[in-house]
Protein backbone atom coordinates (compact mmCIF):
# COMPACT_ATOMS: atom_id res chain seq x y z
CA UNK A 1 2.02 -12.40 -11.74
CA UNK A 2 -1.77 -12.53 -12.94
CA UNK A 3 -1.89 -9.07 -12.51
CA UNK A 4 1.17 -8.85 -15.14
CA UNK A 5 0.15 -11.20 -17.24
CA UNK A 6 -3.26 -9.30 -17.85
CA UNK A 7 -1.44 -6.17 -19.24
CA UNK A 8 1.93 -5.40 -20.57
CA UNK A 9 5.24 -4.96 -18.76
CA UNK A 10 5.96 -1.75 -19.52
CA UNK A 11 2.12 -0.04 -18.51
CA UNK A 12 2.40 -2.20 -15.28
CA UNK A 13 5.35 -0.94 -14.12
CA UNK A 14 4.15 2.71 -14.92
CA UNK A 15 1.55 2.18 -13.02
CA UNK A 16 2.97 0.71 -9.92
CA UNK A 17 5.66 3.59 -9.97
CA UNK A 18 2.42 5.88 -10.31
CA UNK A 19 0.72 4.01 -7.33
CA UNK A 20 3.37 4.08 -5.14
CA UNK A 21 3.80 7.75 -5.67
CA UNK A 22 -0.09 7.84 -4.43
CA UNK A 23 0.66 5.35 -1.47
CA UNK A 24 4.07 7.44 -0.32
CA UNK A 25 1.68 10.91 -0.36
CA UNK A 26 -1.60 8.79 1.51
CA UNK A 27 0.90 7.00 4.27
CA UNK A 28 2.50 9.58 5.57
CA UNK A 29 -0.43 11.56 6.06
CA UNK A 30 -0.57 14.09 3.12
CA UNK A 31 -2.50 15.09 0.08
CA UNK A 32 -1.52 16.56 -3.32
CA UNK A 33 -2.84 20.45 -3.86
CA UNK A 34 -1.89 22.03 -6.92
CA UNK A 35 1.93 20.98 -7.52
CA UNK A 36 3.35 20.58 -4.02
CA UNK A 37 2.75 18.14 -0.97
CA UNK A 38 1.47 19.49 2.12
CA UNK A 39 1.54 17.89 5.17
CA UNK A 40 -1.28 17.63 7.18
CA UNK A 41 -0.22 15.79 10.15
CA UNK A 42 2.16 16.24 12.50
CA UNK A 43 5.49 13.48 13.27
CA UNK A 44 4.07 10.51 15.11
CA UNK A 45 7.59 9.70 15.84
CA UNK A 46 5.92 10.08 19.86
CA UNK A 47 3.34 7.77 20.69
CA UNK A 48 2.72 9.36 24.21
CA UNK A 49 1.27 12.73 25.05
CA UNK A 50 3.79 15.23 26.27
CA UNK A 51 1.92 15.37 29.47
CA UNK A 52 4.54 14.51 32.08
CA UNK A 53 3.67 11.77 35.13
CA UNK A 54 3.96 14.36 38.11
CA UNK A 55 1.22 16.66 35.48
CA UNK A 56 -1.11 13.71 34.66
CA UNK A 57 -3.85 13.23 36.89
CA UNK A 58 -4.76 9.17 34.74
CA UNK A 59 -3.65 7.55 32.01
CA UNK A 60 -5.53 6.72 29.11
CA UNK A 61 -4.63 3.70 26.40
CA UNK A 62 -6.54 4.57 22.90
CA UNK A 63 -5.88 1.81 20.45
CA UNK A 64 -6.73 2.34 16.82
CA UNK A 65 -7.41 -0.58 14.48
CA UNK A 66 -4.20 0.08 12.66
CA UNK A 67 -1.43 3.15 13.06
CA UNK A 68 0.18 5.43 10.20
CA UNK A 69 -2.84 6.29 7.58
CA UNK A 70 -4.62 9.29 7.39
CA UNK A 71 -8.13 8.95 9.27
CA UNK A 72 -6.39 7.08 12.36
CA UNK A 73 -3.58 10.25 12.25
CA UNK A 74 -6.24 12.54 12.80
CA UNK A 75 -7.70 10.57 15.78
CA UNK A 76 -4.52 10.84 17.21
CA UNK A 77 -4.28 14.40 16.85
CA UNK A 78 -7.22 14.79 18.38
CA UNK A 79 -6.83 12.63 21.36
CA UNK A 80 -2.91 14.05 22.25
CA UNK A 81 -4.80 17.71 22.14
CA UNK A 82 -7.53 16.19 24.60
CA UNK A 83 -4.77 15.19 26.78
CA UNK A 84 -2.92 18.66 27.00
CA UNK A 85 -5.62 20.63 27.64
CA UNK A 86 -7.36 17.90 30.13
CA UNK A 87 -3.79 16.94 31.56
CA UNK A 88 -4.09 13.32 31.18
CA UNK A 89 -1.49 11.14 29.59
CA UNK A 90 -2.61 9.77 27.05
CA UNK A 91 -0.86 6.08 24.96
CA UNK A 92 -1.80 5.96 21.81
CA UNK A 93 -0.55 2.57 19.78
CA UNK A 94 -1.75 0.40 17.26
CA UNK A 95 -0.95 -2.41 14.78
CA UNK A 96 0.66 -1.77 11.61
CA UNK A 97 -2.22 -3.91 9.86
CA UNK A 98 -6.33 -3.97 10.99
CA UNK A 99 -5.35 -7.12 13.08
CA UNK A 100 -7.34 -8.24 16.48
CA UNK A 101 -4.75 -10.69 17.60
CA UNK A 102 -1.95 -7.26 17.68
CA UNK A 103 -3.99 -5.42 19.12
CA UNK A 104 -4.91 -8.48 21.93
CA UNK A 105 -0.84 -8.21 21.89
CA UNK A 106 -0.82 -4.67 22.56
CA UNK A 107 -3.75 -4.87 25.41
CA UNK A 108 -2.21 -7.45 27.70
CA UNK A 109 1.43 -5.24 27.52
CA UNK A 110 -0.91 -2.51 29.09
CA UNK A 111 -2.32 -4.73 31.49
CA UNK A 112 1.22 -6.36 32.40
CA UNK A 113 2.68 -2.96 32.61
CA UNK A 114 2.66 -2.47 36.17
CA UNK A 115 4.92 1.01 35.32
CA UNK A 116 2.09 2.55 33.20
CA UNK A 117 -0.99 1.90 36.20
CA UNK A 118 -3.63 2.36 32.56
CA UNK A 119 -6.97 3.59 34.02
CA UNK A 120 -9.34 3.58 30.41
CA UNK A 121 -8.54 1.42 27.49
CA UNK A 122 -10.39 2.69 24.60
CA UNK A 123 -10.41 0.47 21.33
CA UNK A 124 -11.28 0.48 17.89
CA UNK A 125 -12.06 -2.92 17.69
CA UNK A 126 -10.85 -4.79 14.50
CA UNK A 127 -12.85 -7.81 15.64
CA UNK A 128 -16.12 -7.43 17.86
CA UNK A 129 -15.97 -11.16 19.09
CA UNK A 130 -12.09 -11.98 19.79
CA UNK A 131 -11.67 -8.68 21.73
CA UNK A 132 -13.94 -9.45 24.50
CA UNK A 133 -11.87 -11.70 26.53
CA UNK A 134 -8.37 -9.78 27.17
CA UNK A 135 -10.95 -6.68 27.30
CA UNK A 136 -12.77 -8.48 30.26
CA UNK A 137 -9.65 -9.30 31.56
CA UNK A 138 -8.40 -5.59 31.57
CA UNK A 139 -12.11 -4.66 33.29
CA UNK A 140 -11.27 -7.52 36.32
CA UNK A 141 -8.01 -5.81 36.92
CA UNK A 142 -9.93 -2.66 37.63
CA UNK A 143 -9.24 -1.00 33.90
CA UNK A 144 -12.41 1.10 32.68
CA UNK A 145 -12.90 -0.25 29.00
CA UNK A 146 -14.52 1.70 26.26
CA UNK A 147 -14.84 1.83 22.36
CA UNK A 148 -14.89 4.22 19.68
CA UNK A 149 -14.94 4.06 15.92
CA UNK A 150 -15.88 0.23 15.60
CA UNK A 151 -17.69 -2.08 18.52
CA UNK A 152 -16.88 -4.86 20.20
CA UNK A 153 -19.92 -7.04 21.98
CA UNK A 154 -21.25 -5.27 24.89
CA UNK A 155 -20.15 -7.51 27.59
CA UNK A 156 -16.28 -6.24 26.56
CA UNK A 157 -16.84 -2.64 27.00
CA UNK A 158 -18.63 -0.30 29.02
CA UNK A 159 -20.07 2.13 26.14
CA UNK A 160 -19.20 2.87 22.51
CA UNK A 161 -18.78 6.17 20.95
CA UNK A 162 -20.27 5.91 17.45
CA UNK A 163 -19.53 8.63 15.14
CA UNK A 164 -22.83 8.70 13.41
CA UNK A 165 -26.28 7.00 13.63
CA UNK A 166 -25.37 3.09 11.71
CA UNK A 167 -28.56 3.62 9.22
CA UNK A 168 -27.99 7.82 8.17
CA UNK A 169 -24.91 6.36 7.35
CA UNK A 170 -25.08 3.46 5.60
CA UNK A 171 -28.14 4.86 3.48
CA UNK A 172 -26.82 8.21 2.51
CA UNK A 173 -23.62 6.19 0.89
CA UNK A 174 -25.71 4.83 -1.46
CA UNK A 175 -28.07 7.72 -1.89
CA UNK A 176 -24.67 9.81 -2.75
CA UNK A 177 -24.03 7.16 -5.50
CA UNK A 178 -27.23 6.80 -6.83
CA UNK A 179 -27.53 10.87 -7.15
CA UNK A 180 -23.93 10.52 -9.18
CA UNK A 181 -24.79 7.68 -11.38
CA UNK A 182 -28.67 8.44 -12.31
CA UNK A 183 -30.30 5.61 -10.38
CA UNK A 184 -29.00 2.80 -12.82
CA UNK A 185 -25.94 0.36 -13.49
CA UNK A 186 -23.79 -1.89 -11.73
CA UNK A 187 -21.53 -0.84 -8.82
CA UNK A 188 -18.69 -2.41 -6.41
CA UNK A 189 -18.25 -1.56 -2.88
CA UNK A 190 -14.57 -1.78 -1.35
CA UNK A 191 -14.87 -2.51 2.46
CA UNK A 192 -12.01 -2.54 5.02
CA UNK A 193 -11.77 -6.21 7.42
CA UNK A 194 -14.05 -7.87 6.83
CA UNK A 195 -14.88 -8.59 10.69
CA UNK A 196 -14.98 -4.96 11.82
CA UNK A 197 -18.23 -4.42 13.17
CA UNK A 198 -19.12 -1.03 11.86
CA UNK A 199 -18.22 -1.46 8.13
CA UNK A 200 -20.45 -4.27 8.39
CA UNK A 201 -23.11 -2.42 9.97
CA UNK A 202 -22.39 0.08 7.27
CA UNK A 203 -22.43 -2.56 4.28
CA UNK A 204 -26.05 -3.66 6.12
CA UNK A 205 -27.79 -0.80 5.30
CA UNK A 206 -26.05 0.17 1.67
CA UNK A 207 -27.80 -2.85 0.58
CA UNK A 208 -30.91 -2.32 1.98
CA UNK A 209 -31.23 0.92 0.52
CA UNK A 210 -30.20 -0.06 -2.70
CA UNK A 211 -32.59 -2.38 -2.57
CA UNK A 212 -35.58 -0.19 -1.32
CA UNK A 213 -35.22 2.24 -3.57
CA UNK A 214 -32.63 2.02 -6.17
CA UNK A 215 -33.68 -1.35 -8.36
CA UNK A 216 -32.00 -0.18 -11.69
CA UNK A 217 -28.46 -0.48 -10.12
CA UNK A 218 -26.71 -3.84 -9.21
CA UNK A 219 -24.42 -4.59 -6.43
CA UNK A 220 -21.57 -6.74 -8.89
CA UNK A 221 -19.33 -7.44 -5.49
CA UNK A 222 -17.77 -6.48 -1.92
CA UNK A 223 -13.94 -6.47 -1.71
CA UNK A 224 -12.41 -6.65 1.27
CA UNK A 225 -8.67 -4.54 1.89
CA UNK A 226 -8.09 -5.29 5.50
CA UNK A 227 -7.56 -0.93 5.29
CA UNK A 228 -4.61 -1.60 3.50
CA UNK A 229 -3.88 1.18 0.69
CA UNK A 230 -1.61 -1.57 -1.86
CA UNK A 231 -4.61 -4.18 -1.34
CA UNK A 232 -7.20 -1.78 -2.04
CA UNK A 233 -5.72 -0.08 -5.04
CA UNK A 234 -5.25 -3.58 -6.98
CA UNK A 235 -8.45 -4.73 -5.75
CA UNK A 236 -10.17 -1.15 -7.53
CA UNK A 237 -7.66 -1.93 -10.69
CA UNK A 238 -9.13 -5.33 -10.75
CA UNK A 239 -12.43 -4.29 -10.41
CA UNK A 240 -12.37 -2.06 -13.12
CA UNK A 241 -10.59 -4.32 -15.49
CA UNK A 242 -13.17 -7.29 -14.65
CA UNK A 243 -16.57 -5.20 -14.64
CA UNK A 244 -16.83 -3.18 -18.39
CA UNK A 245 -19.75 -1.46 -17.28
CA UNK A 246 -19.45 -0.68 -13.47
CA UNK A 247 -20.67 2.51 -13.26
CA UNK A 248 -19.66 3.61 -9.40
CA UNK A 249 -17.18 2.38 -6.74
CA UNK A 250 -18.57 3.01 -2.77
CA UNK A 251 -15.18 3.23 -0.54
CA UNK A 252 -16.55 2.02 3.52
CA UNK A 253 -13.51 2.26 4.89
CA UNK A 254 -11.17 5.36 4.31
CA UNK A 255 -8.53 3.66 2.07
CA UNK A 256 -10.90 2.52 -0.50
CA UNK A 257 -11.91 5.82 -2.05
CA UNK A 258 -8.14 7.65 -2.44
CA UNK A 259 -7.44 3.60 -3.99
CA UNK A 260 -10.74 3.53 -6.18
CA UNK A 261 -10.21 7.47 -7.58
CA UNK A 262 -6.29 6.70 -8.27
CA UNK A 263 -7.11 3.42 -10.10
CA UNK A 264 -10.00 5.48 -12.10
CA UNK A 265 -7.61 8.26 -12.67
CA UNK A 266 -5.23 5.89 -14.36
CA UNK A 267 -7.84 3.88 -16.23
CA UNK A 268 -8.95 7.24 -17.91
CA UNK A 269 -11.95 6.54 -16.28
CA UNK A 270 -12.91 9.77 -14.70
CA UNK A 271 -16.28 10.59 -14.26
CA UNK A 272 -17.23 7.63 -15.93
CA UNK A 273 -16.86 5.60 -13.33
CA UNK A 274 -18.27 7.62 -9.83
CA UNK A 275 -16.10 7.07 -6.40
CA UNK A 276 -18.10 8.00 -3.28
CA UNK A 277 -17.08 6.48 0.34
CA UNK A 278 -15.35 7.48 3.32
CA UNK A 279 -12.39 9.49 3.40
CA UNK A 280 -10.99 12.43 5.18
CA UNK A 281 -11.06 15.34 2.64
CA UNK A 282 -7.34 16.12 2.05
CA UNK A 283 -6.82 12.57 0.67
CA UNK A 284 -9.48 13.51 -1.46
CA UNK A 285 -8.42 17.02 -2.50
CA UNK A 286 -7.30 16.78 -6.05
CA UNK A 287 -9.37 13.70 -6.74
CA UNK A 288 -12.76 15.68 -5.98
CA UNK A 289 -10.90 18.90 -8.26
CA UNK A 290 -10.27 16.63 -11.39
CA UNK A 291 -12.96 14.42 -11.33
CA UNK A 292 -11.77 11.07 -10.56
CA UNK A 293 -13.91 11.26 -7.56
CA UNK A 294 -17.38 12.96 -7.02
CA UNK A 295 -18.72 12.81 -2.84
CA UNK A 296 -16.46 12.04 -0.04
CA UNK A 297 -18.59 11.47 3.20
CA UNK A 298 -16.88 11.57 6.83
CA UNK A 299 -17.13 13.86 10.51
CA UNK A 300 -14.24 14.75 12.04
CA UNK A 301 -11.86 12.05 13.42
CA UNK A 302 -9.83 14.75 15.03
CA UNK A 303 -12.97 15.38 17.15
CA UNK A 304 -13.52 11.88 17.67
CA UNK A 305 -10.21 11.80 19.33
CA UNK A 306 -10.77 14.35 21.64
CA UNK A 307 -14.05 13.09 22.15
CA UNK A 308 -12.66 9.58 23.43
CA UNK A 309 -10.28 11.44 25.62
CA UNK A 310 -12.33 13.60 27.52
CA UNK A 311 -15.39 10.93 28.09
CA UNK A 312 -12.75 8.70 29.21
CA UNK A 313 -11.19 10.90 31.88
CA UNK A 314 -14.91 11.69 33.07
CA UNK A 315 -15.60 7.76 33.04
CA UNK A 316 -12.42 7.65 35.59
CA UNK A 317 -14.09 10.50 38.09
CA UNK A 318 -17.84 8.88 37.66
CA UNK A 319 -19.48 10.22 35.17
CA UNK A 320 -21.51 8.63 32.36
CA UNK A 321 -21.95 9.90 28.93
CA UNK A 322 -25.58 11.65 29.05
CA UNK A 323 -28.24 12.62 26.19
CA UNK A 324 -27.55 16.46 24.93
CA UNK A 325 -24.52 16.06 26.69
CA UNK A 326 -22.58 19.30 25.60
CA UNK A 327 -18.83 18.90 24.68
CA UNK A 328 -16.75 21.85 23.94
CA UNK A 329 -15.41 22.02 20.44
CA UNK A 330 -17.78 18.81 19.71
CA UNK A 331 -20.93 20.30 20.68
CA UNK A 332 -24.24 18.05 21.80
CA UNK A 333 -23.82 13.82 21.75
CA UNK A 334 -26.75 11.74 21.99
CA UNK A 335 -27.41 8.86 23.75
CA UNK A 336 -29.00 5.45 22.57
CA UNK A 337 -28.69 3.06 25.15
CA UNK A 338 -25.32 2.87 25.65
CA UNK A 339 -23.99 4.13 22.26
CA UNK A 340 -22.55 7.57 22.34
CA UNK A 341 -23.90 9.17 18.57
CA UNK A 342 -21.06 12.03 17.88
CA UNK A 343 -22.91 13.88 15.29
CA UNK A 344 -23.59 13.61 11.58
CA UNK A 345 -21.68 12.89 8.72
CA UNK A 346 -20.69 15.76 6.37
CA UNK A 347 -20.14 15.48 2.32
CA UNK A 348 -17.15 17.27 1.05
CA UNK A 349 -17.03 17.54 -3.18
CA UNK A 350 -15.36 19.91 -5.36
CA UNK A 351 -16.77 23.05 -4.20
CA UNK A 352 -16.03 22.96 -0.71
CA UNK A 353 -13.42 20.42 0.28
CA UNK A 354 -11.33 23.15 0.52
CA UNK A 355 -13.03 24.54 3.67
CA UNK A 356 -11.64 21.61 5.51
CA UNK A 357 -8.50 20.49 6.53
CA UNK A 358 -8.03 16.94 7.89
C-alpha cells in the first residue's frame, strides 16, 4: 500500500505488469535478445541425473541455497553433466526461498533415506552457523560433507570450493563502479540473505575499498532481498525513489542487478544511474545493450557445478583437492588451506556479453 500511495494507480500497475514480465523471463531461466525469448536452460522438471543405480558407482546430494533462478540453473547444469560423464548420480534439490531451516529439512530426508545410501553432501550454505549441526550429523553417519558457492564454519564441512579469491572480488565490484561513476556520489548496494557467508565476505571488502581509495563516493545503504527477484526489484524502485542523487547500484547477489537495471530502465534512469554486480550474462543481455546496466561481473556457475561433482566423487575414492590441481574443462584450482579458489571472475559489458552464454 505505501508503495501505491507514493505514485499513482495507473503508473503502478504499469509497472508491476512491466515487472512481472521481467520476473516471468528471469525465473524460468531466460533472457530477452532482440524481440524474442530464448531459453537458456534446460526443463528442471528432473531433479536427479539420468544416471541409472546399476550405472552409478556413488551418489552425490548438491544443495543450492534456493532452486529455479538463473545462476543456481546453471550450477545444475553443470553438476548433471559432471554426473554423466563421471557416472555418478547425482540429487540436486533446494528450497524455493534462500532459507537454512529448508535446506536443514532437505539434509536430514537425505540422511533418513536409507533408499538413496548419499555418499557427499555438498551445500551452498544459506547460513554458515545453523548448518553445522545436521551437517555434523550427516559426517557421523559416514556422509563426506563439502561446500561450494557460500561457507559454512569449518567444523561442518570438510573443504569449500570458492569461486574466486573473497578480496579480488569484493574490491573489483567497487573498482567497476567507481570506473562507471567518476570516483564521486552516493551509491546503494543490494545484497542477497543477509546471513550468507560469502555476500558478507563480499560486502567486507566493497567497503573497504571504497573507503581506501574512493572517498568522493558514499555508501547511502545495504538492502537485503533474501535472492528473491519481487523483493529486490521494489527494494531498487525504492531506492531510487528515496535517494535523488544515487549515482550507482552494486548487485552482490545475482538477482539484484537484472532488479536494479529493470527498475532504472523504468525510472528513465539509464546511464544515469550505473548497475554493476553479479549476474550471469544472459540476464544481463539487453540491459548491458541499452544502457540500463554498464559491468556485470561473474565465472562460470556451470563450471562450478561440474567442479563440485567431480571433487566430490574423488573425495569418495581418497583424494583431496591439491594446489595446481588440473581439472578438465575448469583448468588449474588453487589451494588456500582448505578453500578450493576456482578461478577469477570475468566482466561481461556491451561489447562482449555476447560471447557468452549462461
Amino acid at each position: 500500500m505505501e508503495l501505491v500511495n507514493r505514485v499513482g494507480g495507473g503508473i503502478i500497475i504499469f509497472r508491476l505488469l512491466l515487472y512481472y514480465l521481467f520476473l516471468l523471463v528471469t525465473v524460468s531461466g531466460c533472457s530477452s535478445v532482440g524481440d524474442e525469448y530464448q531459453v537458456i536452460y534446460s526443463d528442471k522438471s528432473q531433479t536427479e541425473s539420468t544416471v541409472s543405480e546399476e550405472e552409478a558407482d556413488y551418489t552425490i546430494a548438491v544443495i543450492p541455497k534456493l532452486e529455479n533462478i538463473p545462476y543456481f540453473n546453471a550450477v545444475e547444469d553443470g553438476a548433471f553433466e559432471a554426473a554423466r560423464e563421471l557416472g555418478v548420480k547425482v540429487i540436486y534439490q533446494g528450497p524455493q526461498v534462500a532459507n537454512a531451516n529448508q535446506q536443514i529439512k532437505i539434509i536430514t530426508d537425505l540422511i533418513n533415506n536409507n533408499e538413496e545410501n548419499v555418499d557427499v553432501i555438498a551445500i551452498s550454505a544459506n547460513d554458515p552457523k545453523t548448518l553445522v549441526p545436521i551437517l555434523e550429523k550427516a559426517q557421523k553417519k559416514g556422509i563426506h560433507v563439502i561446500t561450494w558457492d557460500a561457507d559454512t564454519l569449518p567444523e561442518g564441512r570438510e573443504f569449500f570450493i570458492n569461486m574466486v579469491d573473497p578480496e579480488t572480488l569484493g574490491r573489483h565490484l567497487m573498482d567497476t563502479l567507481a570506473w562507471n561513476v567518476e570516483e564521486q556520489g552516493e551509491f546503494a548496494i543490494m545484497t542477497g540473505a543477509e546471513s550468507a557467508s560469502n555476500l558478507n565476505e563480499w560486502l567486507k571488502w566493497i567497503k573497504i575499498q571504497q573507503q581506501e581509495y574512493y572517498p568522493d563516493m558514499k555508501l547511502v545503504e545495504i538492502t537485503a532481498n533474501d535472492d528473491n527477484p519481487n523483493k529486490a526489484y521494489l527494494s531498487a524502485t525504492r531506492l531510487i525513489e528515496d535517494y535523488p542523487n544515487l549515482k550507482g547500484i552494486i548487485g552482490n547477489s545475482s538477482v539484484g542487478p537484472p532488479s536494479a537495471a529493470q527498475a532504472v530502465k523504468e525510472a528513465g534512469k539509464s546511464g544515469d544511474i550505473v548497475v554493476v554486480g553479479l549476474s550471469p550474462p544472459n540476464p544481463m543481455n539487453e540491459y548491458l545493450k541499452n544502457g540500463a546496466a554498464q559491468v556485470i561481473t561473474l565465472w562460470s556457475p556451470k563450471k562450478l557445478g561440474y567442479l563440485t561433482v567431480l571433487l566430490s566423487k574423488n573425495l569418495i575414492e581418497g583424494t583431496y583437492p591439491y594446489d595446481g590441481q588440473a581439472i578438465p574443462g575448469v583448468g588449474k584450482i588453487r589451494m588456500m588451506g582448505d578453500v578450493v579458489i576456482m578461478g577469477e571472475p570475468i566482466d561481461f559489458n556491451k561489447e562482449n556479453v555476447d560471447q557468452y552464454d549462461f
